[in-house]
PDB file of N, CA and C in Angstrom:
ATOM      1  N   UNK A   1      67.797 118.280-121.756  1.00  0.00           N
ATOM      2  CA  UNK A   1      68.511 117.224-121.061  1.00  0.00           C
ATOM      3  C   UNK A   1      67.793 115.895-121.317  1.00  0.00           C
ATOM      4  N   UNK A   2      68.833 114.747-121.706  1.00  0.00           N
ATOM      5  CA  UNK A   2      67.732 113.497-121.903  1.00  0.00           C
ATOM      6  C   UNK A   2      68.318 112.604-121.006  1.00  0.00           C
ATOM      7  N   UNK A   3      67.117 111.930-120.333  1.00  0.00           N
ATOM      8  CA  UNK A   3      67.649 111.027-119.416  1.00  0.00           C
ATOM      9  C   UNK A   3      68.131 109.642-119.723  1.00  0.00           C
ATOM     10  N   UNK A   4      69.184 109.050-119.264  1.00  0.00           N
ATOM     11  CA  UNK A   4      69.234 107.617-120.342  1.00  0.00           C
ATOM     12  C   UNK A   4      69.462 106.814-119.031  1.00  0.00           C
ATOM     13  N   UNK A   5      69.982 105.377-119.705  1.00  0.00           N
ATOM     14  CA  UNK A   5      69.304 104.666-118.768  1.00  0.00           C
ATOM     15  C   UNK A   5      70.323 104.520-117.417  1.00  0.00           C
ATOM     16  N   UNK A   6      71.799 105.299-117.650  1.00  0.00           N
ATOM     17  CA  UNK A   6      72.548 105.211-116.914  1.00  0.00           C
ATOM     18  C   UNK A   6      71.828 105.863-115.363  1.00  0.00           C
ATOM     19  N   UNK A   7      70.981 107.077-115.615  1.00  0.00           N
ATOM     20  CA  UNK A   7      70.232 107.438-114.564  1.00  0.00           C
ATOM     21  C   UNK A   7      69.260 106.480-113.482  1.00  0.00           C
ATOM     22  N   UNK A   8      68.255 105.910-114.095  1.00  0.00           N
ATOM     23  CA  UNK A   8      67.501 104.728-113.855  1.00  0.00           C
ATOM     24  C   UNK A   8      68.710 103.716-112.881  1.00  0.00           C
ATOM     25  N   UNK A   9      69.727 103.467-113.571  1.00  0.00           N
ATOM     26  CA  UNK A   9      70.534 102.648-113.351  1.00  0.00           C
ATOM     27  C   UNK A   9      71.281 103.120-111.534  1.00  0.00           C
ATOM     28  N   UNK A  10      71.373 104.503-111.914  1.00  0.00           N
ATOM     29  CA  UNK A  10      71.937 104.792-110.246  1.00  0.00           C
ATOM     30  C   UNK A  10      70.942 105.091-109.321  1.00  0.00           C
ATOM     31  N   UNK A  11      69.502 105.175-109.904  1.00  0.00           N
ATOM     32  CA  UNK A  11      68.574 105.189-108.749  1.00  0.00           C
ATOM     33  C   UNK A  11      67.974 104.002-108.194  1.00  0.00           C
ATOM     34  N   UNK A  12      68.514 102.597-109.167  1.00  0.00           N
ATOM     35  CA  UNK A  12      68.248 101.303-108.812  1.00  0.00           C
ATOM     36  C   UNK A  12      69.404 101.377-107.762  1.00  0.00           C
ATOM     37  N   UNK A  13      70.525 101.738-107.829  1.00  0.00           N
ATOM     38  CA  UNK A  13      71.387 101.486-106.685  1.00  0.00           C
ATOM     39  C   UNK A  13      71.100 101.513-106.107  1.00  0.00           C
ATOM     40  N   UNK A  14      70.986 102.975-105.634  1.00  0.00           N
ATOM     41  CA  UNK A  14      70.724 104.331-104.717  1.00  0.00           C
ATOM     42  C   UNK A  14      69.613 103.095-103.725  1.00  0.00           C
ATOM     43  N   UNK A  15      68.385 102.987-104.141  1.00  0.00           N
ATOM     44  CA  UNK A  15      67.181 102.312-103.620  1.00  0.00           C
ATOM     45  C   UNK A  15      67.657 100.890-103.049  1.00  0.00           C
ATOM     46  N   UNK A  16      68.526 100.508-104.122  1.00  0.00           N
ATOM     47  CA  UNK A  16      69.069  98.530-103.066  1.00  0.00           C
ATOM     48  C   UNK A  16      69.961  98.715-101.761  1.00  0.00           C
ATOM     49  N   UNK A  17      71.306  99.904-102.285  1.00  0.00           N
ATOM     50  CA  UNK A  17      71.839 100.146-101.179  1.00  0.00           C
ATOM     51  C   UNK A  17      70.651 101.284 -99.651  1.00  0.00           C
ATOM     52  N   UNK A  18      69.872 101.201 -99.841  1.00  0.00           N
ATOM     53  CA  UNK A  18      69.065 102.205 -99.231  1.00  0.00           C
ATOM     54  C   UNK A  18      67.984 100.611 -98.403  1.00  0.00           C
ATOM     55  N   UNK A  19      67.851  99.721 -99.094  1.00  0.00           N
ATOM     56  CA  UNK A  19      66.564  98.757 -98.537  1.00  0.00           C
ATOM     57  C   UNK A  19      68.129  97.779 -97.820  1.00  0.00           C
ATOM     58  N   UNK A  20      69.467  97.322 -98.398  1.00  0.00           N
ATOM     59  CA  UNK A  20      70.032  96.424 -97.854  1.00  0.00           C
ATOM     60  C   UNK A  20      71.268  97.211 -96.126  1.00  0.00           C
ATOM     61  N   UNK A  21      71.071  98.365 -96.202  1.00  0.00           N
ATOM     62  CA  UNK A  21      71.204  99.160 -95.196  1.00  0.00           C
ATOM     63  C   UNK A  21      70.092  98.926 -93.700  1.00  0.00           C
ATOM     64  N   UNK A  22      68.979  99.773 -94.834  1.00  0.00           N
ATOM     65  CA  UNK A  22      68.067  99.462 -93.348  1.00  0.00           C
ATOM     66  C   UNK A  22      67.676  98.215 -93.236  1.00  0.00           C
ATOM     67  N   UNK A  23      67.743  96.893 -93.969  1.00  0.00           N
ATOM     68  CA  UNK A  23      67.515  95.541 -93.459  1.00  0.00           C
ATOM     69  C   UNK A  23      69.050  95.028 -92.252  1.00  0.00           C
ATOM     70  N   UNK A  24      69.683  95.658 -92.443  1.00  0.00           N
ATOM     71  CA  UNK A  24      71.057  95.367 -91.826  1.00  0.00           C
ATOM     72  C   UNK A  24      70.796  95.749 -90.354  1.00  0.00           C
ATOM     73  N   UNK A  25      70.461  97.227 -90.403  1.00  0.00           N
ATOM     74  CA  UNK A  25      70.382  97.835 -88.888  1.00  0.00           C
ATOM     75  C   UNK A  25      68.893  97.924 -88.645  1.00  0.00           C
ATOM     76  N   UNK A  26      68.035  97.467 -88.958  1.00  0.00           N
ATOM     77  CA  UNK A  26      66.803  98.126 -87.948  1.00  0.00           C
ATOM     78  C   UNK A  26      66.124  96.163 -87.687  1.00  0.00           C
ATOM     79  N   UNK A  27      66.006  96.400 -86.489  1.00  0.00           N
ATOM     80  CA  UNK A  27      65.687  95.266 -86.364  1.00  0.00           C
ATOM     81  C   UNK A  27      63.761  94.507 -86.040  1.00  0.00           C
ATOM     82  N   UNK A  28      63.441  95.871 -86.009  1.00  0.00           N
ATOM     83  CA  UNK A  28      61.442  95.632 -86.599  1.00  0.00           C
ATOM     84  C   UNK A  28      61.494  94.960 -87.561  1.00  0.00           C
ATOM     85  N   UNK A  29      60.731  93.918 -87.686  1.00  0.00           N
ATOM     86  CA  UNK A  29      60.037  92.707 -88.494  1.00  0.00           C
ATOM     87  C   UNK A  29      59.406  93.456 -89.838  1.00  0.00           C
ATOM     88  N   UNK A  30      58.762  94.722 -89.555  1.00  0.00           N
ATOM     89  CA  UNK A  30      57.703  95.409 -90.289  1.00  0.00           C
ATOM     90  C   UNK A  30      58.674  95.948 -91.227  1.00  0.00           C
ATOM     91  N   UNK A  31      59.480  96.538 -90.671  1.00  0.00           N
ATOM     92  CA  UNK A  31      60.883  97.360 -91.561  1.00  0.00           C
ATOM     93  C   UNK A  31      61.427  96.613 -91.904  1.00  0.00           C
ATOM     94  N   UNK A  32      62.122  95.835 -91.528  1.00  0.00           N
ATOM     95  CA  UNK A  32      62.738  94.688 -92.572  1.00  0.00           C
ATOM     96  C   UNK A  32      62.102  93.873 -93.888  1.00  0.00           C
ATOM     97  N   UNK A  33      60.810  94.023 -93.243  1.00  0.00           N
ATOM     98  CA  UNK A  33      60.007  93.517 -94.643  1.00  0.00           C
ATOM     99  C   UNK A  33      60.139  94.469 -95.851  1.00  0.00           C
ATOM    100  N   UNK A  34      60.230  95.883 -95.407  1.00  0.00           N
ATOM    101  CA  UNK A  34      59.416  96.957 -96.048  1.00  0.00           C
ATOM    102  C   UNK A  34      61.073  97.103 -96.731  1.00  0.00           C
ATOM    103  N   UNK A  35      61.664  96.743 -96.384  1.00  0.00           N
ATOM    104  CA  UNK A  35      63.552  96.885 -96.823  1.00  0.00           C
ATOM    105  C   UNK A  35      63.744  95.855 -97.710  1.00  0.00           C
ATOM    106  N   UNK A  36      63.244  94.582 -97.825  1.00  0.00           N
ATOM    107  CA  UNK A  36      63.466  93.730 -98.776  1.00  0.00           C
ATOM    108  C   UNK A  36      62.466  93.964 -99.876  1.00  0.00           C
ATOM    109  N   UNK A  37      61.206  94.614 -99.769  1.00  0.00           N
ATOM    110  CA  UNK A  37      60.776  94.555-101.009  1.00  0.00           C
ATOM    111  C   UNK A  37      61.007  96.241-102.032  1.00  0.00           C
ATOM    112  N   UNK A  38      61.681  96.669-100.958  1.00  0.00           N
ATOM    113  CA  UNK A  38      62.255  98.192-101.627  1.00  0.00           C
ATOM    114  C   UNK A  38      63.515  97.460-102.292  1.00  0.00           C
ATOM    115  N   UNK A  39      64.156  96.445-101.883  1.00  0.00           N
ATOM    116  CA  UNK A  39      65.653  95.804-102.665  1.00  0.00           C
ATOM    117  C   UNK A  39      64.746  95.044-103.800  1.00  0.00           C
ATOM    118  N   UNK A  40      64.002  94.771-103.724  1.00  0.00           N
ATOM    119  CA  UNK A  40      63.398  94.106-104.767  1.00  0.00           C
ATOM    120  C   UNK A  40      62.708  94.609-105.699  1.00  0.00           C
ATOM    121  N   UNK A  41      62.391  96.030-105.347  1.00  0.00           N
ATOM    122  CA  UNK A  41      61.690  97.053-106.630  1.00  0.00           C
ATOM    123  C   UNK A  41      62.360  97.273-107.278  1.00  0.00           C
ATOM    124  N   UNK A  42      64.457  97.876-106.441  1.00  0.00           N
ATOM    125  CA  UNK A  42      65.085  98.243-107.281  1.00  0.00           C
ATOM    126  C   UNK A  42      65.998  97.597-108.620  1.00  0.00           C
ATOM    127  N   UNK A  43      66.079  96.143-107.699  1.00  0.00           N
ATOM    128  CA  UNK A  43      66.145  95.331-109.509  1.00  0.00           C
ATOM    129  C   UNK A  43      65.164  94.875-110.389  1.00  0.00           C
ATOM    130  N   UNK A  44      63.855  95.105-109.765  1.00  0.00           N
ATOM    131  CA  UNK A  44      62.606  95.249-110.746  1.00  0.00           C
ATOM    132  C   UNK A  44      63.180  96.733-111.992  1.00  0.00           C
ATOM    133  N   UNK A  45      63.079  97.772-111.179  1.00  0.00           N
ATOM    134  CA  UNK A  45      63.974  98.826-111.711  1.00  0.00           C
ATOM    135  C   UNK A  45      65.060  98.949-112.951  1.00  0.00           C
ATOM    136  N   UNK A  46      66.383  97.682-112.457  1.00  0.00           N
ATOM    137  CA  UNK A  46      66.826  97.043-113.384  1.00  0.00           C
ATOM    138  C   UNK A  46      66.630  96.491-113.938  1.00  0.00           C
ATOM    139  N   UNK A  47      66.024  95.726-114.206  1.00  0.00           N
ATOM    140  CA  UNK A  47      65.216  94.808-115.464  1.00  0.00           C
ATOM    141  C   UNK A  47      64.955  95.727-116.629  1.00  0.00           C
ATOM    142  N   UNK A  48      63.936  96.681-115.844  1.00  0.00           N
ATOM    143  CA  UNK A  48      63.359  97.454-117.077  1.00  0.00           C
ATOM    144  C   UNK A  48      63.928  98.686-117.812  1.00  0.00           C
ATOM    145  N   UNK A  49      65.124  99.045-117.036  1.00  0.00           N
ATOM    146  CA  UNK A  49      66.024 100.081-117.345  1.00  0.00           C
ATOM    147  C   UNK A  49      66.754  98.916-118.573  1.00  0.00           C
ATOM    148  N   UNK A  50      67.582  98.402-118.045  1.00  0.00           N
ATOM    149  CA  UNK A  50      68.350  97.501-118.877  1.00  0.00           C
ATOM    150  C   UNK A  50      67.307  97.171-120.269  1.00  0.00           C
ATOM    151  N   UNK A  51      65.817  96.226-120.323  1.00  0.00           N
ATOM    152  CA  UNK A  51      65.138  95.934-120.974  1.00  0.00           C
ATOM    153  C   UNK A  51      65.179  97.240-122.394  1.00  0.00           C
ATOM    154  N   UNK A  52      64.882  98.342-121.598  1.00  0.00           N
ATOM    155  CA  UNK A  52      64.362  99.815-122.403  1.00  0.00           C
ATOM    156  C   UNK A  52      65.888  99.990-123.350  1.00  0.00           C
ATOM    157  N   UNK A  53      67.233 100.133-122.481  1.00  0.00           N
ATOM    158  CA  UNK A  53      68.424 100.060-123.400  1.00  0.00           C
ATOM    159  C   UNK A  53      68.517  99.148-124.375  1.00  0.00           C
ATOM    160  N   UNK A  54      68.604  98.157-124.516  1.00  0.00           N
ATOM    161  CA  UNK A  54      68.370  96.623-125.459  1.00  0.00           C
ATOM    162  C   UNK A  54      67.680  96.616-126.101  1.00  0.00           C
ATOM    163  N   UNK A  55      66.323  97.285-126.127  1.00  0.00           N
ATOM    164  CA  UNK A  55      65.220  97.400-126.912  1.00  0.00           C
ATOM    165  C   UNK A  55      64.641  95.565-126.703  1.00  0.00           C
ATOM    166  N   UNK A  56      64.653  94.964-125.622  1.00  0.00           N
ATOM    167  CA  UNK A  56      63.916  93.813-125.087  1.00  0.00           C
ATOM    168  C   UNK A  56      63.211  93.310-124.191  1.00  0.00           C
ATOM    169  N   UNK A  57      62.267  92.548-124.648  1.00  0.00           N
ATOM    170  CA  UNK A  57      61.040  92.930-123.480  1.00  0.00           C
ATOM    171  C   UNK A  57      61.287  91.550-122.442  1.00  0.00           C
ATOM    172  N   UNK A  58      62.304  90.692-122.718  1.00  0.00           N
ATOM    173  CA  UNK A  58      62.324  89.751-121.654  1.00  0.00           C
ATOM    174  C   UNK A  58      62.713  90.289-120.447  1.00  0.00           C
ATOM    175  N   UNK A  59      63.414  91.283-120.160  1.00  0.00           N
ATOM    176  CA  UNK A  59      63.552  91.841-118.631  1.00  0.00           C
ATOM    177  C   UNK A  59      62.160  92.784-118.264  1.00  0.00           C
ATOM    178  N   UNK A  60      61.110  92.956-119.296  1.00  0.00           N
ATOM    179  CA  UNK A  60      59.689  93.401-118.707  1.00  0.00           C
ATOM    180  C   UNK A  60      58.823  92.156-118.200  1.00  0.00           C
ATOM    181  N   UNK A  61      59.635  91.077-118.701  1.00  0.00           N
ATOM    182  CA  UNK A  61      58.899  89.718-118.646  1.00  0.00           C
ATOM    183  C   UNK A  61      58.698  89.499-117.161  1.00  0.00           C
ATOM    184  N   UNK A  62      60.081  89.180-117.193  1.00  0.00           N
ATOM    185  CA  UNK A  62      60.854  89.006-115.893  1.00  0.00           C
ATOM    186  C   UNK A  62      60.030  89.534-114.569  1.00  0.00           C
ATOM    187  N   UNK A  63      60.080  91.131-114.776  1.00  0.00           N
ATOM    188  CA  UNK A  63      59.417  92.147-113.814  1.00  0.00           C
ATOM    189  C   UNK A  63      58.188  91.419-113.611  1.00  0.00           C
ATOM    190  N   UNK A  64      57.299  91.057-114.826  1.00  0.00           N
ATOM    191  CA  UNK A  64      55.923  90.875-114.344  1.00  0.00           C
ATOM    192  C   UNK A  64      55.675  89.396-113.669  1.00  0.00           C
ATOM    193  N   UNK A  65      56.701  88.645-114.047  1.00  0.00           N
ATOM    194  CA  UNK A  65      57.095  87.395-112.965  1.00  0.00           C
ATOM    195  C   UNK A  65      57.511  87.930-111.737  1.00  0.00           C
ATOM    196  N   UNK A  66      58.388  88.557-111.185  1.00  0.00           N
ATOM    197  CA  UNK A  66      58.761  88.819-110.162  1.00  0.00           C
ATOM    198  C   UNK A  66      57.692  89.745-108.844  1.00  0.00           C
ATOM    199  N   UNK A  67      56.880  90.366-109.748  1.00  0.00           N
ATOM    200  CA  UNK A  67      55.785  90.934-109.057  1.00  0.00           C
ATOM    201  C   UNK A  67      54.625  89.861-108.945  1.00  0.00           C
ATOM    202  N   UNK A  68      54.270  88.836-109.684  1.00  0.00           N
ATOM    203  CA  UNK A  68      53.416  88.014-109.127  1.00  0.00           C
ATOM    204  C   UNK A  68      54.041  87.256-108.010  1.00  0.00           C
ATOM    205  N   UNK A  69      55.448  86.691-107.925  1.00  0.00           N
ATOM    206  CA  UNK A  69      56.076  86.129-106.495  1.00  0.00           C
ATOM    207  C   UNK A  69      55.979  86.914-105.645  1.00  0.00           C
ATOM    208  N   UNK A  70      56.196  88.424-105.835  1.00  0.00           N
ATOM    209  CA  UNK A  70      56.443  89.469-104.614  1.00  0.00           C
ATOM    210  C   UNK A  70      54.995  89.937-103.881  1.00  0.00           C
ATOM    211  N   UNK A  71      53.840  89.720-105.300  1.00  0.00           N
ATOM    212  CA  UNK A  71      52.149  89.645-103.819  1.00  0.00           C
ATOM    213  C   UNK A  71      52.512  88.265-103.187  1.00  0.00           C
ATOM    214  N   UNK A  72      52.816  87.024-103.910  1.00  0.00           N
ATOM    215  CA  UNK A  72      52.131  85.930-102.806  1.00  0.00           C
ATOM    216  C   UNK A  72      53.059  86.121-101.417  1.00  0.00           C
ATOM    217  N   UNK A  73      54.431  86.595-101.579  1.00  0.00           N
ATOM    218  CA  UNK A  73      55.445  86.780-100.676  1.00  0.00           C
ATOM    219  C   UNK A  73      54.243  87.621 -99.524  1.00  0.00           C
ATOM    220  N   UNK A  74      54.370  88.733-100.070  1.00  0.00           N
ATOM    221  CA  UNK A  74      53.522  89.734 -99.356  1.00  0.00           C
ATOM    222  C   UNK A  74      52.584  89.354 -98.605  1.00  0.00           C
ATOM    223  N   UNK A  75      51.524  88.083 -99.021  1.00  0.00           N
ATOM    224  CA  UNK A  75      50.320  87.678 -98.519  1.00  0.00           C
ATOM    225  C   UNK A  75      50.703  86.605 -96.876  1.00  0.00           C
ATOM    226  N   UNK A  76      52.087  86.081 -97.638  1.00  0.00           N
ATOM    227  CA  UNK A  76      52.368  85.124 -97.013  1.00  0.00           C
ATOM    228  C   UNK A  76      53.524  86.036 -95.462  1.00  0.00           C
ATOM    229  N   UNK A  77      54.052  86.861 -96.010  1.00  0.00           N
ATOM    230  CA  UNK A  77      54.735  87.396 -94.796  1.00  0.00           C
ATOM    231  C   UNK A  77      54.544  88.493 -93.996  1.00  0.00           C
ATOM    232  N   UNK A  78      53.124  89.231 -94.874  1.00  0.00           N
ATOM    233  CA  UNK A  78      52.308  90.148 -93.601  1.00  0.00           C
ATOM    234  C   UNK A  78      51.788  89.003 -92.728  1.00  0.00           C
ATOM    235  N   UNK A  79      51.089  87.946 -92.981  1.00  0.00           N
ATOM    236  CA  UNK A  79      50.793  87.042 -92.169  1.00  0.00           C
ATOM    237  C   UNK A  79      50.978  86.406 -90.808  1.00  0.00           C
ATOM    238  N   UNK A  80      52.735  86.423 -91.262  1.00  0.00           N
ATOM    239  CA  UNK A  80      53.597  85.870 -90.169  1.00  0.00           C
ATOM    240  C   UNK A  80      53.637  87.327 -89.833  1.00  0.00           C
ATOM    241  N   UNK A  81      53.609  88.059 -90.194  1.00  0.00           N
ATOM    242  CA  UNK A  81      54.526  89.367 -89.232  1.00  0.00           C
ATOM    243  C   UNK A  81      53.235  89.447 -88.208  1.00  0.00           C
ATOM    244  N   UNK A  82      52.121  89.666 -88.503  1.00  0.00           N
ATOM    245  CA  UNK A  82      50.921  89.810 -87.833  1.00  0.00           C
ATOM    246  C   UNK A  82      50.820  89.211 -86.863  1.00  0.00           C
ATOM    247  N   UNK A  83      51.200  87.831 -86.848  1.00  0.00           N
ATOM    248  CA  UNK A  83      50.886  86.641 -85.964  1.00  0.00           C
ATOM    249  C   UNK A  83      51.719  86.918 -84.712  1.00  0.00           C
ATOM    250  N   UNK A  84      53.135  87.347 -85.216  1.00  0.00           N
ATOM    251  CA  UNK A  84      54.057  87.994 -84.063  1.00  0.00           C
ATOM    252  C   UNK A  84      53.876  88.819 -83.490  1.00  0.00           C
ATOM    253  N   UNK A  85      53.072  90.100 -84.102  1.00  0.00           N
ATOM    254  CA  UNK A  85      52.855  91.217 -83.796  1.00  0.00           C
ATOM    255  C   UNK A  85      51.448  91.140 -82.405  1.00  0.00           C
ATOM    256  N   UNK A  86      50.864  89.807 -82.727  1.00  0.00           N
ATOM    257  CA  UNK A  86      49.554  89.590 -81.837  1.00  0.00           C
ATOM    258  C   UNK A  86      50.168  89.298 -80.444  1.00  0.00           C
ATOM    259  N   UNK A  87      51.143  88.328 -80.596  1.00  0.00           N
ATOM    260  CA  UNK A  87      51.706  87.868 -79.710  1.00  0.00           C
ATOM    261  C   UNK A  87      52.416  88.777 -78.689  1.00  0.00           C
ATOM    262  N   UNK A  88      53.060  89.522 -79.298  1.00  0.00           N
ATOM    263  CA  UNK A  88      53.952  90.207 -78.419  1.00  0.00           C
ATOM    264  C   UNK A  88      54.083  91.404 -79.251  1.00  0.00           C
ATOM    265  N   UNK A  89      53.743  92.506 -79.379  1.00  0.00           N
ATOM    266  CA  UNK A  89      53.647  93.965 -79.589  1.00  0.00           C
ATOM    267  C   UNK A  89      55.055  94.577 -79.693  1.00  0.00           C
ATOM    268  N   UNK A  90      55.619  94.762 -80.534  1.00  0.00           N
ATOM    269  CA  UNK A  90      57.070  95.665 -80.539  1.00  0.00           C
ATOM    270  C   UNK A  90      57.672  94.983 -80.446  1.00  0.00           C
ATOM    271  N   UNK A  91      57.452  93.747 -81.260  1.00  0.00           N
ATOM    272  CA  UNK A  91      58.248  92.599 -81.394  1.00  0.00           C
ATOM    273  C   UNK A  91      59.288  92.899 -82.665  1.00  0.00           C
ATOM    274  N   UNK A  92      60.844  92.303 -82.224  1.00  0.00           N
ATOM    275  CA  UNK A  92      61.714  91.795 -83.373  1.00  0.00           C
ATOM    276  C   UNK A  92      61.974  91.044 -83.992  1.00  0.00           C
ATOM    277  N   UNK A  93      63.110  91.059 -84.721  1.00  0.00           N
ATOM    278  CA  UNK A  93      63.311  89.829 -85.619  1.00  0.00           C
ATOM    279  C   UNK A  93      63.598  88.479 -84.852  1.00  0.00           C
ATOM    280  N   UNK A  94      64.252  88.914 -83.580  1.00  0.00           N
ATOM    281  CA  UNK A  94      64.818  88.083 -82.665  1.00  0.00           C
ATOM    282  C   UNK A  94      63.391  86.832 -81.960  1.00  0.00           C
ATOM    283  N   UNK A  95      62.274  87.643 -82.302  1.00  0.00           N
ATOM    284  CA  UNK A  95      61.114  86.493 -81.663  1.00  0.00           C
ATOM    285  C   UNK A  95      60.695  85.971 -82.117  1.00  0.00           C
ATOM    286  N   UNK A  96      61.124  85.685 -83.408  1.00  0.00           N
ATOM    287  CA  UNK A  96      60.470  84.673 -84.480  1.00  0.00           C
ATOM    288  C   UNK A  96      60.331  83.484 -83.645  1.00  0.00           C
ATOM    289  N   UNK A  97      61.269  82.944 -82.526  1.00  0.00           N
ATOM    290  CA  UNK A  97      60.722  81.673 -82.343  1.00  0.00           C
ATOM    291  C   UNK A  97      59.760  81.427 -81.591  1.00  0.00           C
ATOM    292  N   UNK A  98      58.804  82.385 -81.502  1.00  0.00           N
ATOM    293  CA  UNK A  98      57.337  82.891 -80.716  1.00  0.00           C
ATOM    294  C   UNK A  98      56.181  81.867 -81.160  1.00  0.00           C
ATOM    295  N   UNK A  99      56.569  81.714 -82.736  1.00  0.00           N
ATOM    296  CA  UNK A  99      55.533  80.615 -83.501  1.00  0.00           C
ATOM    297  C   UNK A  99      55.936  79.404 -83.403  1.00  0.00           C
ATOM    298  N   UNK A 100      57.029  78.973 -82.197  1.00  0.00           N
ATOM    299  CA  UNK A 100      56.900  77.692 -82.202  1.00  0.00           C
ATOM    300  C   UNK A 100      55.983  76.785 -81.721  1.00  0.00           C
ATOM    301  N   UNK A 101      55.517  75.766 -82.016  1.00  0.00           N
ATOM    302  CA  UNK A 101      53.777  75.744 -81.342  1.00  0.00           C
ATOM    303  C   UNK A 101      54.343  74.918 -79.957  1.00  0.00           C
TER     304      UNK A 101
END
């Protein structure tokens, strides 16, 4: 059996519809984070599925751009989640305006 890229291709779905689901209904700060960067692996996913069919490395390019935005993201929005999380414990999305000074 050989796998091609149509496979790759439905487990990029599978994974966006799976991170833009639980960003929809769960309303933890922590999970919602953890839901946007699972939507964001899976068109990392695409890039390189697509890239590997084409035989081109600008969608590997791409990926390795998109993963240097996705640490500083990371650095920058465990941060805030933390800051909320100090504040008020079992906090939602709804208390973001907690950091208003």
């Amino acid at each position: 059996m050989t796998i091609t890229g149509n496979y790759y291709l439905v487990v990029a779905a599978l994974l966006f519809t799976t991170g833009a689901v639980g960003l929809v209904v769960r309303r933890n700060a922590l999970v919602m984070f953890m839901c946007v960067e699972l939507m964001l692996n899976a068109v990392n996913l695409t890039f390189v599925a697509f890239a590997r069919m084409l035989d081109d490395v600008g969608g590997q390019v791409i990926v390795f751009f998109t993963l240097v935005v996705a640490a500083a993201e990371v650095a920058v929005g465990l941060a805030i989640i933390v800051a909320i999380f100090r504040r008020r414990p079992g906090a939602t999305a709804d208390d973001v305006n907690l950091l208003k000074g």
